[in-house]
C-alpha atoms as a PDB file:
ATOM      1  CA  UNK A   1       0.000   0.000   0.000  1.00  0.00           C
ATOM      2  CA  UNK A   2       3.170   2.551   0.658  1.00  0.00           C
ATOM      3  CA  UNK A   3       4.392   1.287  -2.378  1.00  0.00           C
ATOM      4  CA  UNK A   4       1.365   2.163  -4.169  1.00  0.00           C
ATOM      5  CA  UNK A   5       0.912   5.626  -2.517  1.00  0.00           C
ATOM      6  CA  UNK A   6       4.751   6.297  -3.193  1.00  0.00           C
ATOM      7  CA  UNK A   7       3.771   5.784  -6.939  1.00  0.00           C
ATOM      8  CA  UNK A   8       1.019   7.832  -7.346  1.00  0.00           C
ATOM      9  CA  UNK A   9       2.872  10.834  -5.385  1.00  0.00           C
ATOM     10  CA  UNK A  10       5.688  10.091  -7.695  1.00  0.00           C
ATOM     11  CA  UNK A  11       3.333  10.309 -10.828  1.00  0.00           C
ATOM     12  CA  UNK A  12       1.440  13.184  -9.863  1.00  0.00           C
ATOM     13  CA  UNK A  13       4.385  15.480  -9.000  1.00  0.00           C
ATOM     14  CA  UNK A  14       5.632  14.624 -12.107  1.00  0.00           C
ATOM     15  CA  UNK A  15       2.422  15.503 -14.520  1.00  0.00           C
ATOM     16  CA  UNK A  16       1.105  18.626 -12.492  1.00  0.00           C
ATOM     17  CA  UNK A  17       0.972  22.346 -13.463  1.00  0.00           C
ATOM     18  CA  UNK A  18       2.539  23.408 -10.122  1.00  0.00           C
ATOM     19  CA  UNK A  19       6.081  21.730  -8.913  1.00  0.00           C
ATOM     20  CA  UNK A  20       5.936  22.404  -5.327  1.00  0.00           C
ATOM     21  CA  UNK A  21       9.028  23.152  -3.860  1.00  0.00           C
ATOM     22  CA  UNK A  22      12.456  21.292  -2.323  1.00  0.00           C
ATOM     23  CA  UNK A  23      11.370  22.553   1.284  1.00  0.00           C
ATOM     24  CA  UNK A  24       7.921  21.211   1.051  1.00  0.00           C
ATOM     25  CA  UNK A  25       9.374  18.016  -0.192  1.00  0.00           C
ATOM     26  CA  UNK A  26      11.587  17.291   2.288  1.00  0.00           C
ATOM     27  CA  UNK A  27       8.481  17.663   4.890  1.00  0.00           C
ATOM     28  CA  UNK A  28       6.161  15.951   3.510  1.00  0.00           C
ATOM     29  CA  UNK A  29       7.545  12.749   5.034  1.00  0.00           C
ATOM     30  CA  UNK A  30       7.141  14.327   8.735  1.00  0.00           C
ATOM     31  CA  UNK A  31       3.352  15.563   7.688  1.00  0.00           C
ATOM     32  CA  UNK A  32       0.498  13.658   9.346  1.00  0.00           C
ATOM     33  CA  UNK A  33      -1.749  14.792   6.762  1.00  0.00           C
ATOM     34  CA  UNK A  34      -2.851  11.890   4.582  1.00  0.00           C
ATOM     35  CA  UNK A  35      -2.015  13.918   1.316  1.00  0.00           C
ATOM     36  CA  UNK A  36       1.553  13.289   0.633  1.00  0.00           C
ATOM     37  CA  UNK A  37       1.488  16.656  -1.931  1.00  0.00           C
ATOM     38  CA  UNK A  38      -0.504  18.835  -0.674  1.00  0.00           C
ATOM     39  CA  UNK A  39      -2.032  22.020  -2.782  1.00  0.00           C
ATOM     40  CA  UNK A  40      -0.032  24.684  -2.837  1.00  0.00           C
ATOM     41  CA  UNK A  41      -1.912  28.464  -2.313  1.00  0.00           C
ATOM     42  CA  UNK A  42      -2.632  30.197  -5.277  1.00  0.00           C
ATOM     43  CA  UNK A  43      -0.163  32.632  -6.589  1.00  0.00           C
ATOM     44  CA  UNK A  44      -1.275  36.268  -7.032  1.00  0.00           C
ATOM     45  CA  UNK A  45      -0.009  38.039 -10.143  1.00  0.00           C
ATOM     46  CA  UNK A  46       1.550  41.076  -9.744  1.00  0.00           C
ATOM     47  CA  UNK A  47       0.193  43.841 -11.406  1.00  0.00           C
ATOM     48  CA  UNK A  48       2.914  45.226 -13.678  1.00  0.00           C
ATOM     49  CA  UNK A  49       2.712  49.549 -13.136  1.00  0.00           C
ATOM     50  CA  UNK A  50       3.702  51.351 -16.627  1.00  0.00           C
ATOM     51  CA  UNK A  51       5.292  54.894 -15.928  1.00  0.00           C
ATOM     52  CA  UNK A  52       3.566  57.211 -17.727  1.00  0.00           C
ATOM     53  CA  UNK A  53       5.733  60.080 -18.823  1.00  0.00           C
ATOM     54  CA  UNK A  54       5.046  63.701 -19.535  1.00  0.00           C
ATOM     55  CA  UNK A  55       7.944  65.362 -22.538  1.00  0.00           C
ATOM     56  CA  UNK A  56       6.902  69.416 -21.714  1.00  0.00           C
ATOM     57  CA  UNK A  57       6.964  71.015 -25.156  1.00  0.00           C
ATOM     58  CA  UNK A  58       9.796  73.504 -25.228  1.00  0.00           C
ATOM     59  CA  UNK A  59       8.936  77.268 -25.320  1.00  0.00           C
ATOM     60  CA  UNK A  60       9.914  78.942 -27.989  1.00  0.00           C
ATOM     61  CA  UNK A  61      11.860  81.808 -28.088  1.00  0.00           C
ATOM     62  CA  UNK A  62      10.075  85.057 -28.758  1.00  0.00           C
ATOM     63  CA  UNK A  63      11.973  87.283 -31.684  1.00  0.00           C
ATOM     64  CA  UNK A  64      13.280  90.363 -30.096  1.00  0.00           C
ATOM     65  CA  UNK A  65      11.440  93.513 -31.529  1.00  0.00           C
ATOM     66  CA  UNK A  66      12.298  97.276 -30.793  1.00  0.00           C
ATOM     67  CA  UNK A  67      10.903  99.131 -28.089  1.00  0.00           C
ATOM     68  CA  UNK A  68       7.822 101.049 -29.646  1.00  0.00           C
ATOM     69  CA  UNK A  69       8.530 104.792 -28.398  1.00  0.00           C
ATOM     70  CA  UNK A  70       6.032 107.257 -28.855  1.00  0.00           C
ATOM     71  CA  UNK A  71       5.658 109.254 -32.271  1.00  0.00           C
ATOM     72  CA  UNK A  72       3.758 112.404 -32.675  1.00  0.00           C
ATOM     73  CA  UNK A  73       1.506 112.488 -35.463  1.00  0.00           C
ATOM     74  CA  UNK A  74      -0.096 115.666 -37.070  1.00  0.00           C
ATOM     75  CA  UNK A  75      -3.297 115.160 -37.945  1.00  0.00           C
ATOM     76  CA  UNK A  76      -4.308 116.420 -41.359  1.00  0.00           C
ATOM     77  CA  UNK A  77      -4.752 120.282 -41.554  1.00  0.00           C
ATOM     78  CA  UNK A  78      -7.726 121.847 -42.054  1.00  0.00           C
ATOM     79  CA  UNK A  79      -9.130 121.786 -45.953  1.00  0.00           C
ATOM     80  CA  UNK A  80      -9.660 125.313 -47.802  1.00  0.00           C
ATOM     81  CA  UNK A  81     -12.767 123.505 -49.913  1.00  0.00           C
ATOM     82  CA  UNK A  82     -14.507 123.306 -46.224  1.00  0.00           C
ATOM     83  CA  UNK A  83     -14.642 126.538 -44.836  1.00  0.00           C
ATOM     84  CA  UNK A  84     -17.825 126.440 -42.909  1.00  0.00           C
ATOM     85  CA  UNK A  85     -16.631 123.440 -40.379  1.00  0.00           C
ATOM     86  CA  UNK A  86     -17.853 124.214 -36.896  1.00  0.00           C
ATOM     87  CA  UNK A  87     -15.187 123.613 -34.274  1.00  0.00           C
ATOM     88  CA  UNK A  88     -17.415 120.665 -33.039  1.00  0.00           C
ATOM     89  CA  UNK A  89     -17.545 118.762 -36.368  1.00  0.00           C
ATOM     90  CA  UNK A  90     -13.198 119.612 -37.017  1.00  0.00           C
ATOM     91  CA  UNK A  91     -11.502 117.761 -34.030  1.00  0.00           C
ATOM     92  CA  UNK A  92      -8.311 119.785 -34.752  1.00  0.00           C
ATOM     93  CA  UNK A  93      -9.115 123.281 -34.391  1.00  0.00           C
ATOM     94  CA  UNK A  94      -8.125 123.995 -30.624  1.00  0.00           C
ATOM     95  CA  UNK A  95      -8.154 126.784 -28.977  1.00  0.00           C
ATOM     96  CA  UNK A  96      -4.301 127.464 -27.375  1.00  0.00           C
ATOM     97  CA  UNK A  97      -3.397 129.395 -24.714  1.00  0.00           C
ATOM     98  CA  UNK A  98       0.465 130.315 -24.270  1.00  0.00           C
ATOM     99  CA  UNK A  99       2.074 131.929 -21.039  1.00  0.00           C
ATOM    100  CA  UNK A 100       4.676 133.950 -22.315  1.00  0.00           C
ATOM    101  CA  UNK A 101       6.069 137.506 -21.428  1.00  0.00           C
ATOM    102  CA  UNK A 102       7.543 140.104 -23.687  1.00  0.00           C
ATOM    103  CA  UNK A 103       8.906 138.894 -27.429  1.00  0.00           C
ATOM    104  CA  UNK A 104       8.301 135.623 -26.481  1.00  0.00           C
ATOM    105  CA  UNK A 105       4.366 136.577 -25.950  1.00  0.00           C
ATOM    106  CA  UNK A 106       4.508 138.977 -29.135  1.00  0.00           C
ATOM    107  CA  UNK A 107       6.152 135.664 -30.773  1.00  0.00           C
ATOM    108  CA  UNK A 108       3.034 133.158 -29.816  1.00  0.00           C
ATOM    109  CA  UNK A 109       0.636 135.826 -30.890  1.00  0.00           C
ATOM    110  CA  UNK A 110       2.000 136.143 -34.230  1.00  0.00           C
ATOM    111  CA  UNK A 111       2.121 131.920 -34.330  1.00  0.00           C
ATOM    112  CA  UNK A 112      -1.620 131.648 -34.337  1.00  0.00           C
ATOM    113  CA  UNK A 113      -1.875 131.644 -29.998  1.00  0.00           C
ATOM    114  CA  UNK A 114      -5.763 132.491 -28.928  1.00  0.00           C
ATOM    115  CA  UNK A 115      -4.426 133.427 -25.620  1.00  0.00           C
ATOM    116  CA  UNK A 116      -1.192 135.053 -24.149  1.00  0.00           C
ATOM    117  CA  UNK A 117      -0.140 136.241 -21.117  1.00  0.00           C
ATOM    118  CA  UNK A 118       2.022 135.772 -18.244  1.00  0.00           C
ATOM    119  CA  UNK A 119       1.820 135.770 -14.359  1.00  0.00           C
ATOM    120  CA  UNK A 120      -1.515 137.945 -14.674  1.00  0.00           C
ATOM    121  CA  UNK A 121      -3.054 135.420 -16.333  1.00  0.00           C
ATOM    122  CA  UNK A 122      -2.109 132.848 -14.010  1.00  0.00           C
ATOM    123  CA  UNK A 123      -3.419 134.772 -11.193  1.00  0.00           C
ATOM    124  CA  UNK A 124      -6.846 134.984 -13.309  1.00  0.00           C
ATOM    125  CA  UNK A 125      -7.482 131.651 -13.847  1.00  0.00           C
ATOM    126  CA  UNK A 126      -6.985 130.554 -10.389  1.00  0.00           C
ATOM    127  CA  UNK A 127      -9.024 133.478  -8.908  1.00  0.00           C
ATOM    128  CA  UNK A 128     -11.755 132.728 -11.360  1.00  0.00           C
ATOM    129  CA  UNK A 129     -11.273 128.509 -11.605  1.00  0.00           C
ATOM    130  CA  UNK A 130     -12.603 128.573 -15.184  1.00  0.00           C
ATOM    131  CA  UNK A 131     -10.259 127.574 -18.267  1.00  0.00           C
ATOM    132  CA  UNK A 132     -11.121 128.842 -21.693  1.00  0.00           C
ATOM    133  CA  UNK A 133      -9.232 126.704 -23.622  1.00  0.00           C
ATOM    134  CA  UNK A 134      -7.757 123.130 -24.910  1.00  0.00           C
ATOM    135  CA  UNK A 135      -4.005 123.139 -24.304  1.00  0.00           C
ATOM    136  CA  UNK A 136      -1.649 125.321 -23.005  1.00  0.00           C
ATOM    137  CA  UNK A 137       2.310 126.405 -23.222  1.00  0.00           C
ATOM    138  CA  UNK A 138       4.340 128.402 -21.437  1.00  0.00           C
ATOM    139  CA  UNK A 139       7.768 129.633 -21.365  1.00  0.00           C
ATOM    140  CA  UNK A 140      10.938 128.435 -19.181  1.00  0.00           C
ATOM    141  CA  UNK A 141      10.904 131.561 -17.636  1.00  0.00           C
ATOM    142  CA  UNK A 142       7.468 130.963 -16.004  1.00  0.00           C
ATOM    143  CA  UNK A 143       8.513 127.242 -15.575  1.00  0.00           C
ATOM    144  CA  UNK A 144       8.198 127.471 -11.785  1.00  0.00           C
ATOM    145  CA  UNK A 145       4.314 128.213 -11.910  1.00  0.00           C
ATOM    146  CA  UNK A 146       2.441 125.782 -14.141  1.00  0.00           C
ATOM    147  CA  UNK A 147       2.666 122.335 -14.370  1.00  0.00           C
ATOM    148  CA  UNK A 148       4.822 119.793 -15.789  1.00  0.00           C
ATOM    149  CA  UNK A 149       3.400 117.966 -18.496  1.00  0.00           C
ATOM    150  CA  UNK A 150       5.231 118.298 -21.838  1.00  0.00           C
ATOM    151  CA  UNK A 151       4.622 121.987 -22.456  1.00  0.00           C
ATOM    152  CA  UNK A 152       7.586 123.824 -21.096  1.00  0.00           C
ATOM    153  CA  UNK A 153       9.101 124.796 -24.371  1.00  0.00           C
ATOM    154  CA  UNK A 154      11.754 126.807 -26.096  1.00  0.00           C
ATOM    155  CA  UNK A 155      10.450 126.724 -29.521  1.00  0.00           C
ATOM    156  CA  UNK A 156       7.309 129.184 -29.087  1.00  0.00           C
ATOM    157  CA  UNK A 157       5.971 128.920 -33.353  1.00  0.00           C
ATOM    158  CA  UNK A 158       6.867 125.078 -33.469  1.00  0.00           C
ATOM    159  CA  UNK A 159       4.800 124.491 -30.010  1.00  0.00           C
ATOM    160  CA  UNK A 160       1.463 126.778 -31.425  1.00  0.00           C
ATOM    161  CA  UNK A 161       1.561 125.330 -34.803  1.00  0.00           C
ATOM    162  CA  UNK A 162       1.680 121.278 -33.099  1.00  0.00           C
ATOM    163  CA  UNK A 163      -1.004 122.827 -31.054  1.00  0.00           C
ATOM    164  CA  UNK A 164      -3.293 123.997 -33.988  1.00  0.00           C
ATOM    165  CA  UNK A 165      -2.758 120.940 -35.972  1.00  0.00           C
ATOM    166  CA  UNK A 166      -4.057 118.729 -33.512  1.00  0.00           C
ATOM    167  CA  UNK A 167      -0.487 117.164 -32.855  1.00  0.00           C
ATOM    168  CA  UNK A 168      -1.507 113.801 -30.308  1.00  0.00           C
ATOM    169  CA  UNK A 169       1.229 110.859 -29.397  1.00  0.00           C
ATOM    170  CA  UNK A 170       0.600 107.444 -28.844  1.00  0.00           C
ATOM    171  CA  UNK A 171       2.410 104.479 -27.597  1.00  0.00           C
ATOM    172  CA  UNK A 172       2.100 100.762 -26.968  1.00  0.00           C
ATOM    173  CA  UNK A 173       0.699  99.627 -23.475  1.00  0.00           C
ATOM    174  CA  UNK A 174       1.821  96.228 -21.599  1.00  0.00           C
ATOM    175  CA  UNK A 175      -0.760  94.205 -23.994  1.00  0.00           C
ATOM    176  CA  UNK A 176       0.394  95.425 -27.267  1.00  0.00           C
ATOM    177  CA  UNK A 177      -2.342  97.443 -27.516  1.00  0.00           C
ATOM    178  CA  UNK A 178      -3.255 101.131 -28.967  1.00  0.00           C
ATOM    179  CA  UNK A 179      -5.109 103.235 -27.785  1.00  0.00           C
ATOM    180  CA  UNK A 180      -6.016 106.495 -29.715  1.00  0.00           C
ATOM    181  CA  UNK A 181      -8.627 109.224 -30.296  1.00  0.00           C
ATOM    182  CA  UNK A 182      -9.483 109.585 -34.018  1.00  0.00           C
ATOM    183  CA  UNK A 183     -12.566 111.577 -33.680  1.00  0.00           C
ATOM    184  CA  UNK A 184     -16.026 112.333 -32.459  1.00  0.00           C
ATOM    185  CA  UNK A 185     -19.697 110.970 -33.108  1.00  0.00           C
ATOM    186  CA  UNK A 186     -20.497 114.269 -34.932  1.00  0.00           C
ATOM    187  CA  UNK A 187     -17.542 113.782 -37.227  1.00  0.00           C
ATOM    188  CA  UNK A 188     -18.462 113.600 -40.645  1.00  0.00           C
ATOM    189  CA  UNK A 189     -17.643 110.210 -42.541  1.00  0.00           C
ATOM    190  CA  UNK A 190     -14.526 111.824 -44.275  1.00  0.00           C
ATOM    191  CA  UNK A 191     -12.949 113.180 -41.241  1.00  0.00           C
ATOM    192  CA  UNK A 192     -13.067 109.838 -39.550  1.00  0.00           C
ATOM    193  CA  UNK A 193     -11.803 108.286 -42.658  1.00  0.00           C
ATOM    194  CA  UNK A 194      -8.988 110.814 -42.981  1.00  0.00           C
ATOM    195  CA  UNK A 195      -8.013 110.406 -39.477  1.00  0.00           C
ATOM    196  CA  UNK A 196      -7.775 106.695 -39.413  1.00  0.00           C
ATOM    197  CA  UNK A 197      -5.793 107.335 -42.755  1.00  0.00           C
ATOM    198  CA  UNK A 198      -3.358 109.572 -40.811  1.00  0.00           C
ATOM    199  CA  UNK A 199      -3.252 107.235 -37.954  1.00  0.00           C
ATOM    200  CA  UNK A 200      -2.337 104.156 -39.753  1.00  0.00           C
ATOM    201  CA  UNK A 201      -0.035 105.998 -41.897  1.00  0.00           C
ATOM    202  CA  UNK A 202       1.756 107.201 -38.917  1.00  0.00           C
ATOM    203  CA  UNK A 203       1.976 103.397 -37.118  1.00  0.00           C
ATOM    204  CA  UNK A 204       3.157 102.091 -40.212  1.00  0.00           C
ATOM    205  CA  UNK A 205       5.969 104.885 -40.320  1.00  0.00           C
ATOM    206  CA  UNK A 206       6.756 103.381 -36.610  1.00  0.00           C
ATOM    207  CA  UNK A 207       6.986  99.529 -37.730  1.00  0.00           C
ATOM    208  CA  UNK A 208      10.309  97.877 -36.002  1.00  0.00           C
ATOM    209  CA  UNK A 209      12.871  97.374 -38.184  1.00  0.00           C
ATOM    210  CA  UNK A 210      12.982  93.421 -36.974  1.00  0.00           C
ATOM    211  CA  UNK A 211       9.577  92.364 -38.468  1.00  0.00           C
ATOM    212  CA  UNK A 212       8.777  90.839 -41.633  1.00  0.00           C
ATOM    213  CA  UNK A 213       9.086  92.836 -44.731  1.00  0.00           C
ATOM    214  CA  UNK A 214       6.820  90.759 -46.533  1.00  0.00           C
ATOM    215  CA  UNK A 215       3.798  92.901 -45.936  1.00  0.00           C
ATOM    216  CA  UNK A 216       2.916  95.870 -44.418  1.00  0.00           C
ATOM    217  CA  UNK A 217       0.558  94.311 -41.642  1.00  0.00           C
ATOM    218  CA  UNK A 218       1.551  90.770 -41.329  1.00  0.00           C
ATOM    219  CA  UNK A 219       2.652  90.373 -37.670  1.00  0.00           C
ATOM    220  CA  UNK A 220       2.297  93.927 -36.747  1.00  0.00           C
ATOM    221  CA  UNK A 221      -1.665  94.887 -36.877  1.00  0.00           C
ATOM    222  CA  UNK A 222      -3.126  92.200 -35.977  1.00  0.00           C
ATOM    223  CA  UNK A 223      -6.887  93.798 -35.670  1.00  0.00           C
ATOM    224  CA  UNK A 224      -8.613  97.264 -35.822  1.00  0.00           C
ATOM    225  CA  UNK A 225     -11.311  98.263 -33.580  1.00  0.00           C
ATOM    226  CA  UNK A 226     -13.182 101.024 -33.416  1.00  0.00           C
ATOM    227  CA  UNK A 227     -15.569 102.271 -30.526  1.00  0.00           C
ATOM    228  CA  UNK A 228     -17.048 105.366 -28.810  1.00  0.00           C
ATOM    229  CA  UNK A 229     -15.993 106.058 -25.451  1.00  0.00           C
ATOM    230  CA  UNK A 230     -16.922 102.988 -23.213  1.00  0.00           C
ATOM    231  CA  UNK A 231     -18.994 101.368 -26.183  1.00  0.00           C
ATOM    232  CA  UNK A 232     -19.299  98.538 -28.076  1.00  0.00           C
ATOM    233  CA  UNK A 233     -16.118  97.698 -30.426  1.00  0.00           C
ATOM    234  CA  UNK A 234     -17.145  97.299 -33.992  1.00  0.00           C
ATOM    235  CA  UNK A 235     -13.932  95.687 -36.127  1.00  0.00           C
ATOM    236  CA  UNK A 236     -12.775  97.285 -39.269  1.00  0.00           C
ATOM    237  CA  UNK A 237     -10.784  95.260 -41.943  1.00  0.00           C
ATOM    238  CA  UNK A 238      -6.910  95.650 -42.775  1.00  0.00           C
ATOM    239  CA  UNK A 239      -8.268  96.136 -46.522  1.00  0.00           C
ATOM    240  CA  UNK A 240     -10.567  99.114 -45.277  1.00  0.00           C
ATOM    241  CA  UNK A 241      -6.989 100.014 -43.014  1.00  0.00           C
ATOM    242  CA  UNK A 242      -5.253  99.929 -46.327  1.00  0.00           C
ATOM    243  CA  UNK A 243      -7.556 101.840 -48.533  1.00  0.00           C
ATOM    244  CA  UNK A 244      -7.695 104.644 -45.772  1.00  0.00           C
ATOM    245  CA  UNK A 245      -4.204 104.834 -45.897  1.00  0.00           C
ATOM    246  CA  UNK A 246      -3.775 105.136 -49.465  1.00  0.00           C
ATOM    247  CA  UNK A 247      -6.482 107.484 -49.470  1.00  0.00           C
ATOM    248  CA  UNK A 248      -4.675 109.759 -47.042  1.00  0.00           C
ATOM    249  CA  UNK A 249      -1.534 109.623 -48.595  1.00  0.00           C
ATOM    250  CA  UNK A 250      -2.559 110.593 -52.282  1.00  0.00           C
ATOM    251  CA  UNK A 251      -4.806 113.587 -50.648  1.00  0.00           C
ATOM    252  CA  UNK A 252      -1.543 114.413 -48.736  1.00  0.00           C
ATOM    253  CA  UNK A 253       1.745 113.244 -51.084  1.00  0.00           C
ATOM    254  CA  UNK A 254       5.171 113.839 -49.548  1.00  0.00           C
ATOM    255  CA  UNK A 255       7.250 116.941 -50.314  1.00  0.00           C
END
């Protein structure tokens, strides 16, 4: 009966799936259990964990592009054929005010100046808090008593003349974005269109050097809005952009 036992032990280690090992053999002979091979517990598979790995995409260099400085633009002068404008409907007829004494006041007058005068008209527009005009100049002589904003000159004719013509500056803020005024709602249609003209021909003028020269626009203006003050943007094409600029520059050719 051992014999027999032995032989079937023998025999069924030999055709099973699972070999048990050389430890449980050798103590199988000091088991009391009846089953000489006893069933081994199951193995658990292990679960195989793929890394899962993340290549961040480079960032690409940005091209280096000149600092956009400010650039004064005149705005077109006003046209002989229109004589009857109202100062509402022209933007650019402003009424200038230059504090000047002596040749220097005789010099503004004779530049176009509405008003002139020196420490007596200081004195009269603070005692009477009212201002009667749109921008204002004054001399380096009375730089002490008016403010500091751009309009302590030496050049009396050049300063009254920017004045008249409307001269306005404009820069680029943080978000590449300009900001100008171009007009009023009581403009007509070709003043807006001639000051957009004038505009764009001036920011064109101030294109970086490092941009593509393969068009006038591409990478530079990227859109065009145009809005009232704290209304609704309405977008305007480059090709309306481009005709206003042509426009403006065969009504005002280059000497």
């Amino acid at each position: 009966m051992a014999v027999t036992k032995l032989l079937l032990s023998q025999s069924r280690r030999h055709f099973t799936a699972r070999v048990p090992s050389q430890f449980l053999q050798s103590q199988r002979w000091f088991s009391s259990d009846s089953d000489p091979n006893p069933a081994l517990p199951p193995r658990v598979s292990p679960v195989l964990v793929q890394p899962v790995s993340y290549a961040p995409k480079p960032k690409q260099p940005e091209p280096q592009q000149e600092q956009f400085t400010r650039r004064p633009r005149e705005f077109p002068a006003r046209p002989e054929a229109r004589s009857n404008w109202t100062r509402e409907e022209a933007r650019y007829v402003l009424k200038v005010a230059f504090f000047a004494e002596g040749a220097e006041a005789e010099e503004a007058r004779a530049a176009g100046a509405d008003i002139v005068g020196g420490v007596e008209l200081i004195e009269e527009i603070l005692s009477a808090g009212k201002v009667d005009f749109d921008k204002c100049y004054a001399t380096r002589q009375l730089y002490p008593r008016v403010a500091k904003q751009g309009t302590v000159v030496s050049d009396v004719t050049r300063a009254v003349k920017a004045a008249k013509q409307n001269q306005i500056k404009f820069r680029m803020d943080k978000s590449s974005i300009v900001h100008v005024g171009l007009g009023k709602a009581s403009f007509s249609e070709e003043s807006l269109r001639e000051n957009i003209g004038a505009f764009m021909n001036a920011l064109l003028q101030s294109k970086p050097a490092g941009l593509k020269k393969t068009s006038k626009y591409a990478g530079y203006v990227n859109s065009f809005h145009i809005c009232s003050t704290m209304g609704e943007g309405f977008p305007i094409s480059i090709q309306s952009l481009s005709k206003a600029v042509d426009h403006y520059n065969k009504a005002h050719p280059k000497s």
